[in-house]
Protein backbone atom coordinates (compact mmCIF):
# COMPACT_ATOMS: atom_id res chain seq x y z
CA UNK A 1 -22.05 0.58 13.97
CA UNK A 2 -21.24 -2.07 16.67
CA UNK A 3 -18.80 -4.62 16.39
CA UNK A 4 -20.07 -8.10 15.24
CA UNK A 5 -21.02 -10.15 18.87
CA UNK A 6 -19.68 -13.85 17.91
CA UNK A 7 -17.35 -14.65 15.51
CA UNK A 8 -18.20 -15.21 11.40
CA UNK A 9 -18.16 -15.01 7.73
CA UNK A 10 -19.04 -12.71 5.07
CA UNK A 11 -19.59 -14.67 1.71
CA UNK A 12 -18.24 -11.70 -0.67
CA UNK A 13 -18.89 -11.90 -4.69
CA UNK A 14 -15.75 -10.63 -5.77
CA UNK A 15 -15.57 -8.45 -9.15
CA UNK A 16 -12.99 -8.36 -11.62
CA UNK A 17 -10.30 -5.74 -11.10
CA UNK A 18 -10.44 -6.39 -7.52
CA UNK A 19 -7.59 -8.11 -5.17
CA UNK A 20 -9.07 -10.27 -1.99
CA UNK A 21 -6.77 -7.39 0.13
CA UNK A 22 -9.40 -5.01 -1.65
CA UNK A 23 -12.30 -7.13 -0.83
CA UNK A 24 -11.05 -7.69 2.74
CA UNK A 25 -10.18 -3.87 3.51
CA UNK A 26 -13.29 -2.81 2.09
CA UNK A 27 -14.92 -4.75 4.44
CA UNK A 28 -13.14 -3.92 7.09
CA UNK A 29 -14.27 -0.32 6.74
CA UNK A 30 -18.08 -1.29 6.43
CA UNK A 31 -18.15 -3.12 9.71
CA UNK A 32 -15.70 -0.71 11.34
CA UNK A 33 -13.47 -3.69 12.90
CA UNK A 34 -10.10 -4.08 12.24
CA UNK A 35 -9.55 -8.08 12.22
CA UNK A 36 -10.42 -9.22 9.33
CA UNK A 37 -9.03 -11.69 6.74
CA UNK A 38 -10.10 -14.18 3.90
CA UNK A 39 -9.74 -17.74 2.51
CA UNK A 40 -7.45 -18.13 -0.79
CA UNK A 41 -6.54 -15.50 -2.90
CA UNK A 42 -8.55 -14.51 -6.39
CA UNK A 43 -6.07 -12.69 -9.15
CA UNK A 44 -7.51 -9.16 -9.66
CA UNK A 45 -8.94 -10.54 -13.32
CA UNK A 46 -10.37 -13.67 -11.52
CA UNK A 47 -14.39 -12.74 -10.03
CA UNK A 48 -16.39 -15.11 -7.92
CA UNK A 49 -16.47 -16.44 -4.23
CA UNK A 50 -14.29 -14.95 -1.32
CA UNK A 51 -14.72 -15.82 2.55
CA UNK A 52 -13.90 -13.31 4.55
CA UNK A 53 -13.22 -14.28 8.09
CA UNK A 54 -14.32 -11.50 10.68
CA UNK A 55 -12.97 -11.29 14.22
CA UNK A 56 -11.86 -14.61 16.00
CA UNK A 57 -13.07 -16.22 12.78
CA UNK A 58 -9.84 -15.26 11.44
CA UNK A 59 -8.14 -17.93 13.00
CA UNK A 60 -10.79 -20.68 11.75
CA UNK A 61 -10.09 -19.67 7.77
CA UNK A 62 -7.33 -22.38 7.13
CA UNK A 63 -9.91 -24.75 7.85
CA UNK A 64 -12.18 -23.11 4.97
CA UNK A 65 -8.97 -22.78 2.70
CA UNK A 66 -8.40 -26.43 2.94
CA UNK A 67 -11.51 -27.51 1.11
CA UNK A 68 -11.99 -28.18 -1.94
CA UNK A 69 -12.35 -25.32 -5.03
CA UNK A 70 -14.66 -24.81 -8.21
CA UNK A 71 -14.05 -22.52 -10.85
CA UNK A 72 -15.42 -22.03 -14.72
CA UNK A 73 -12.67 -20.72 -16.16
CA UNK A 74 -12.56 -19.55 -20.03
CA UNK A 75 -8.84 -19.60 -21.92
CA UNK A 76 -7.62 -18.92 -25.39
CA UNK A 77 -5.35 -21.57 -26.69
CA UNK A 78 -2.22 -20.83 -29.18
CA UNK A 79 -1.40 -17.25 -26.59
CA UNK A 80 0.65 -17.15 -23.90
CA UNK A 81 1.37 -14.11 -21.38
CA UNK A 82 3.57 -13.67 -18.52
CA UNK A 83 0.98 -13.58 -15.61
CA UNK A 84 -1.07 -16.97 -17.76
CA UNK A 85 -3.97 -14.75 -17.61
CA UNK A 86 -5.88 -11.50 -19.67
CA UNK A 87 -4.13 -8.93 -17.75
CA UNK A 88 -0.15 -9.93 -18.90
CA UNK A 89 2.01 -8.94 -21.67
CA UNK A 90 1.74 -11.82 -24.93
CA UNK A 91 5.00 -13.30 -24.68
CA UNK A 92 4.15 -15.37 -27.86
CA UNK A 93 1.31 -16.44 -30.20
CA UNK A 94 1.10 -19.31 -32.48
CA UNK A 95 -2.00 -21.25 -33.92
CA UNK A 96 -3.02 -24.32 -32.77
CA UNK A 97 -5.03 -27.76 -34.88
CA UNK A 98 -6.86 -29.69 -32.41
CA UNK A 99 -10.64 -30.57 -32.39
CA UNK A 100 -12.81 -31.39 -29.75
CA UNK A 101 -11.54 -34.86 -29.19
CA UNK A 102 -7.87 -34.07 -29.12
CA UNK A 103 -8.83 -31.71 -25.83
CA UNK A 104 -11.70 -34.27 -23.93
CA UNK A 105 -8.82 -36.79 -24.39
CA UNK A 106 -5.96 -34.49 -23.18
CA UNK A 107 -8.10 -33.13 -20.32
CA UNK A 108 -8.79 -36.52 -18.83
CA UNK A 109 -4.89 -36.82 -18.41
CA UNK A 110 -4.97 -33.75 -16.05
CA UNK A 111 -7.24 -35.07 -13.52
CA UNK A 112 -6.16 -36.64 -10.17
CA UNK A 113 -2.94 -35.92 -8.60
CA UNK A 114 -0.56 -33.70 -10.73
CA UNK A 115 2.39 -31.72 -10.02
CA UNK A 116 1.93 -27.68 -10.63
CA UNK A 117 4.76 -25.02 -11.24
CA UNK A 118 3.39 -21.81 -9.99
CA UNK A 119 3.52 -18.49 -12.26
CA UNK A 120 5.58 -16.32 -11.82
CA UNK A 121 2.73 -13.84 -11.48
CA UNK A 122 1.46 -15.80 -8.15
CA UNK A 123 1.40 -15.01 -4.49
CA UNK A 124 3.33 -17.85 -3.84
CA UNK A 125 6.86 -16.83 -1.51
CA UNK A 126 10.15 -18.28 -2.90
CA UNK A 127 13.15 -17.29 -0.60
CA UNK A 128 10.76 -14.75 1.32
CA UNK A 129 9.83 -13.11 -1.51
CA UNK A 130 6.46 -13.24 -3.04
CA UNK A 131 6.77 -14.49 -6.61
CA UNK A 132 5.08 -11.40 -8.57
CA UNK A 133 6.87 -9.03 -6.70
CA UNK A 134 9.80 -10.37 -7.98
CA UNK A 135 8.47 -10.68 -11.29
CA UNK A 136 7.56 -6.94 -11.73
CA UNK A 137 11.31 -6.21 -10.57
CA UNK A 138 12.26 -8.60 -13.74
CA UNK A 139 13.14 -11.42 -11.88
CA UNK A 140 12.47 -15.38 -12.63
CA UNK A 141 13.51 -17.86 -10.21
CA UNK A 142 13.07 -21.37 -10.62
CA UNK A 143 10.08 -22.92 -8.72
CA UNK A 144 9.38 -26.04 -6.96
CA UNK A 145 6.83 -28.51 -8.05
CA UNK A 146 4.31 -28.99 -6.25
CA UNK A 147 1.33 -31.68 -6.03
CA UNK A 148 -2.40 -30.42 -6.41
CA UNK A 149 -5.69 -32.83 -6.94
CA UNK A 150 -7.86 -32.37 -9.58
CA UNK A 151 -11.03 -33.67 -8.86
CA UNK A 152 -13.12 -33.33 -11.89
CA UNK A 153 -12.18 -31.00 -15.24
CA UNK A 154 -15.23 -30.70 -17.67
CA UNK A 155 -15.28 -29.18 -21.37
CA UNK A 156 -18.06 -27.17 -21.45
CA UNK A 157 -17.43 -25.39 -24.95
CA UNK A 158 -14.96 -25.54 -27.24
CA UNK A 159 -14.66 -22.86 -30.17
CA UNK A 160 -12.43 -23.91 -32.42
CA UNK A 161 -10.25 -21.50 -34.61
CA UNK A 162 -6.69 -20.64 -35.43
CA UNK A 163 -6.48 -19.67 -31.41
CA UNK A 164 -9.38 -21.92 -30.08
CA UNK A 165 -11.46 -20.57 -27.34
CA UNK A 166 -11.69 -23.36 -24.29
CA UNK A 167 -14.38 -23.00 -21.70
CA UNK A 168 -14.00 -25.84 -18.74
CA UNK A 169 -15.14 -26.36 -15.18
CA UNK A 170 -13.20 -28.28 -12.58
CA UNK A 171 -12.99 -28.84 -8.99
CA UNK A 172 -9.55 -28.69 -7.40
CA UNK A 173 -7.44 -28.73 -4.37
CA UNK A 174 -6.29 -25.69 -2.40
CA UNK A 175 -3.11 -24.03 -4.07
CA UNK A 176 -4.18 -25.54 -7.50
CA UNK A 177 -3.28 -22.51 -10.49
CA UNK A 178 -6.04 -22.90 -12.87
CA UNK A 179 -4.46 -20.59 -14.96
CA UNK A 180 -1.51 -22.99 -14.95
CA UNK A 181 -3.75 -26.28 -15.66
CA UNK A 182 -4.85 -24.01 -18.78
CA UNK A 183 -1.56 -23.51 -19.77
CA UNK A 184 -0.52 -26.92 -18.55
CA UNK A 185 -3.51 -28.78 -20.96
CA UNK A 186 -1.88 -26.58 -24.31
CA UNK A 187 1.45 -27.72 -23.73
CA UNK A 188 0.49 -31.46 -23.91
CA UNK A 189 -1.78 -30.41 -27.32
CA UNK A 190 1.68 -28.56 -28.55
CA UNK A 191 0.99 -24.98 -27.03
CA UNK A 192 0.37 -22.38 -24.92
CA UNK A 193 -2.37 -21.00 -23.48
CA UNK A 194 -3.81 -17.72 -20.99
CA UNK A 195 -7.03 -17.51 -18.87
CA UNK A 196 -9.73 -14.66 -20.39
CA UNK A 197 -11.87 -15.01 -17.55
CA UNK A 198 -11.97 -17.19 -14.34
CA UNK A 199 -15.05 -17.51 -12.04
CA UNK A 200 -14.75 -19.26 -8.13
CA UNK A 201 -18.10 -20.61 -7.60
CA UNK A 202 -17.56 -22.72 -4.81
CA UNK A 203 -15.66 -23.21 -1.88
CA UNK A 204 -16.18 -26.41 0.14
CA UNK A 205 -19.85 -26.58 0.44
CA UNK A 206 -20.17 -22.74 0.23
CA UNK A 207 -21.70 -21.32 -2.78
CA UNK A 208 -21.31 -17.75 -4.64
CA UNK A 209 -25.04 -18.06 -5.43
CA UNK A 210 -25.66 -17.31 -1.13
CA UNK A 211 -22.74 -14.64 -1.88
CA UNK A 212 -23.12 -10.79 -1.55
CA UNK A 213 -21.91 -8.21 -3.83
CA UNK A 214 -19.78 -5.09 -2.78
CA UNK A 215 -22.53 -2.92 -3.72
CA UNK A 216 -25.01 -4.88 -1.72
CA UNK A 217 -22.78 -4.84 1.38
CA UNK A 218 -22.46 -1.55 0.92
CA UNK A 219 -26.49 -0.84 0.87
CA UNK A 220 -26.33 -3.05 3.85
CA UNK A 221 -24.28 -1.04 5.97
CA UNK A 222 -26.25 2.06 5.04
CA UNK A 223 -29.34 0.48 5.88
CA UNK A 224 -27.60 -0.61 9.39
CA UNK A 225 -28.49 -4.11 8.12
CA UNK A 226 -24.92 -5.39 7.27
CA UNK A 227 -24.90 -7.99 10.58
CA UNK A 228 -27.98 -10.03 9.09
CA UNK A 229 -25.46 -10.92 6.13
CA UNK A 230 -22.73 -12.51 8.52
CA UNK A 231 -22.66 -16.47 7.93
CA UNK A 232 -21.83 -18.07 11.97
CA UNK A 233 -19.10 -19.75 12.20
CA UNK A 234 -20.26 -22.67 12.72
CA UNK A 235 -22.20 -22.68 9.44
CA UNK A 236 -19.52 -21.39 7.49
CA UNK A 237 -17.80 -24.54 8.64
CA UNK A 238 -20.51 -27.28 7.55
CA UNK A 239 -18.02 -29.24 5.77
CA UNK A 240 -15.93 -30.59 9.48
CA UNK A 241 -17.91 -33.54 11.07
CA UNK A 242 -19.67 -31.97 14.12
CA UNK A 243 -19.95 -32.68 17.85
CA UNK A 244 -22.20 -31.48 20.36
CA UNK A 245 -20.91 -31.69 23.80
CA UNK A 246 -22.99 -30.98 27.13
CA UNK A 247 -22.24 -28.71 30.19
CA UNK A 248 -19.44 -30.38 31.90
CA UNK A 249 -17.43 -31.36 28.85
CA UNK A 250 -18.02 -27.55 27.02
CA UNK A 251 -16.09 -25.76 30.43
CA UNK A 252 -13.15 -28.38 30.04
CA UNK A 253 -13.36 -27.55 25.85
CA UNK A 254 -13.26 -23.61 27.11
CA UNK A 255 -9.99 -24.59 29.09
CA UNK A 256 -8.14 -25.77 25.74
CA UNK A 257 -8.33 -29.74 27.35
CA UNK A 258 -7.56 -32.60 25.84
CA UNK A 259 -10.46 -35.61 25.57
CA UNK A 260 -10.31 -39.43 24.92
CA UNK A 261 -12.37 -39.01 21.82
CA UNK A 262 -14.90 -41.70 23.83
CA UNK A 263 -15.87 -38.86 26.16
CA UNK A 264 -17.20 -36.42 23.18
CA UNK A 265 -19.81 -38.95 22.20
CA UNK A 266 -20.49 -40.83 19.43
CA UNK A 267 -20.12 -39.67 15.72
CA UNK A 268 -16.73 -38.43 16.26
CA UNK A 269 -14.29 -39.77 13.26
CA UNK A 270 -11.47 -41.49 13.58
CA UNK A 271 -9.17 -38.47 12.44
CA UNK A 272 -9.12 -35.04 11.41
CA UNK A 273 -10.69 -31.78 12.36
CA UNK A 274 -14.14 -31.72 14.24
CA UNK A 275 -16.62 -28.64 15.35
CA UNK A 276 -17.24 -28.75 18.79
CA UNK A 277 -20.36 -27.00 19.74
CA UNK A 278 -22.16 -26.27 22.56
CA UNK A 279 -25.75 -27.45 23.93
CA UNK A 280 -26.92 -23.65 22.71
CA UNK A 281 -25.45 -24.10 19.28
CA UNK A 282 -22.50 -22.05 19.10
CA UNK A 283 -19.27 -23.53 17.97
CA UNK A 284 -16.66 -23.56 20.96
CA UNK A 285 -13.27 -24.89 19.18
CA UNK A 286 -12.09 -26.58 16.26
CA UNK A 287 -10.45 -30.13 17.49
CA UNK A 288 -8.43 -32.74 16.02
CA UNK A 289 -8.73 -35.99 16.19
CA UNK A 290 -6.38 -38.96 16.11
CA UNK A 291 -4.82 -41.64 17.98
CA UNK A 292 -8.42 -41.92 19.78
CA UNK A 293 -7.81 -38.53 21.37
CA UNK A 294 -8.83 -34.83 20.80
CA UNK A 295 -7.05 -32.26 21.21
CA UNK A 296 -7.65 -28.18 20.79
CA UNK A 297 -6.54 -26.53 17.13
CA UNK A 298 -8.65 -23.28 17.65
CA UNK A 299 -10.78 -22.62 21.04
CA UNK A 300 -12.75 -19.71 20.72
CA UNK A 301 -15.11 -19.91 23.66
């Protein structure tokens, strides 16, 4: 099989039991190219939506990391586990009394900016070491706050018991923990909580419903059909205001220049990141914008 010809995306439907480093090397090994990478981590537990970058695309994957994330997560209320999730050891149980109204009014506290503590259990690097590795060697280390944006959190059932059952949506920042926002919501109704399932459906404007399975990737590649799946880099960037530029403009975008933002045309925004595509449609750089100038983040013509 030949190498992909332009940079791209592969929009993987992750299962459970699965890291993105499985996802990404699997990949790898379909296509038979070795740069490959992906946009925010899923927990092995977690299933859903993964973009894998593929070739230059690589370096255009922060821009896809930065936008905004949906899950449907379902958690158990009155539990807690070390990892905040199904696959950790119960550190404690104890029953919970709330009712439906107790949680819609507690949830509405969580949304807009709040600050997060990561897991332990996370990816997340304190002192150069990544926070689970530390944890398996027995280790907890204090961790810094940080601030995530909830956009939206919706109940969408609520079974209520001695250990309630909570399913909720929301739409969140990059580096948001919804394991910890589970966890986060008990604590302010008196408890604890752990995610029993966790589902990314969306990623920017990228859906898991246009999202492949490993299985069908791997009938794909059989079929010598696993190119037609690859999302272009410019469309798997949709979400950054676009500009097309002409002839002249495109070689001086090729050289890495930088551009009064006047001489890219009109439509340009006043600041942050902005496509840059050519007169035949494929994206050239990524450029940023500000101060009325325009200068290269990621040329890959």
């Amino acid at each position: 099989m030949s190498e992909p010809d332009s940079p791209g995306f592969l929009l993987v439907d992750k299962p459970a039991g699965w890291t993105s480093h499985d996802v990404v090397a699997k990949v790898r090994r379909l296509l038979r190219i070795k740069k490959v990478g992906h946009a925010g981590t899923l927990d092995p537990m977690a299933t859903g939506l993964v973009v894998v970058g593929l070739q230059r695309a690589t370096r255009l994957l922060r821009f896809v990391q930065a936008a905004p994330k949906e899950y449907i997560a379902r958690a158990v209320f009155g539990v807690a586990t070390d990892s905040l999730d199904a696959d950790g050891a119960i550190l404690e149980r104890a029953e919970m009394d709330f009712d439906e109204e107790d949680l819609r009014a507690t949830m509405v506290r969580f949304e807009g900016r709040i600050a997060q503590i990561p897991p332990m259990v996370s990816a997340r690097k304190v002192g150069g070491k990544r926070l689970y590795e530390l944890a398996r060697a027995g280790v907890e280390v204090e961790r810094e706050a940080r601030d995530v944006e909830i956009y939206s959190l919706e109940l969408i059932d609520f079974a209520p018991s001695a250990y309630p059952e909570v399913v909720f949506r929301t739409v969140c920042s990059t580096g948001t923990y919804v394991r910890t926002l589970a966890d986060d919501i008990a604590g302010a109704l008196g408890g604890r909580a752990h995610l029993t399932a966790l589902r990314r459906i969306r990623n920017g404007s990228l859906h898991v419903e246009n999202a492949w399975t490993i299985d069908e990737l791997a009938a794909a590649a059989t079929a010598g059909l696993l190119h037609a799946k690859i999302l272009s880099a410019r469309d798997g960037l949709a979400d950054l205001p676009e500009v097309v530029v002409g002839t002249a403009a495109a070689a001086g975008v090729r050289n890495g220049l930088t551009f009064p933002v006047t001489s890219l045309g009109e439509g340009v925004p006043p600041v942050g990141p902005v496509r840059v595509v050519g007169e035949s449609g494929e994206l050239l750089a990524i450029y940023a914008v500000d101060a009325g100038k325009a200068a290269p983040e990621v040329v890959l013509a």
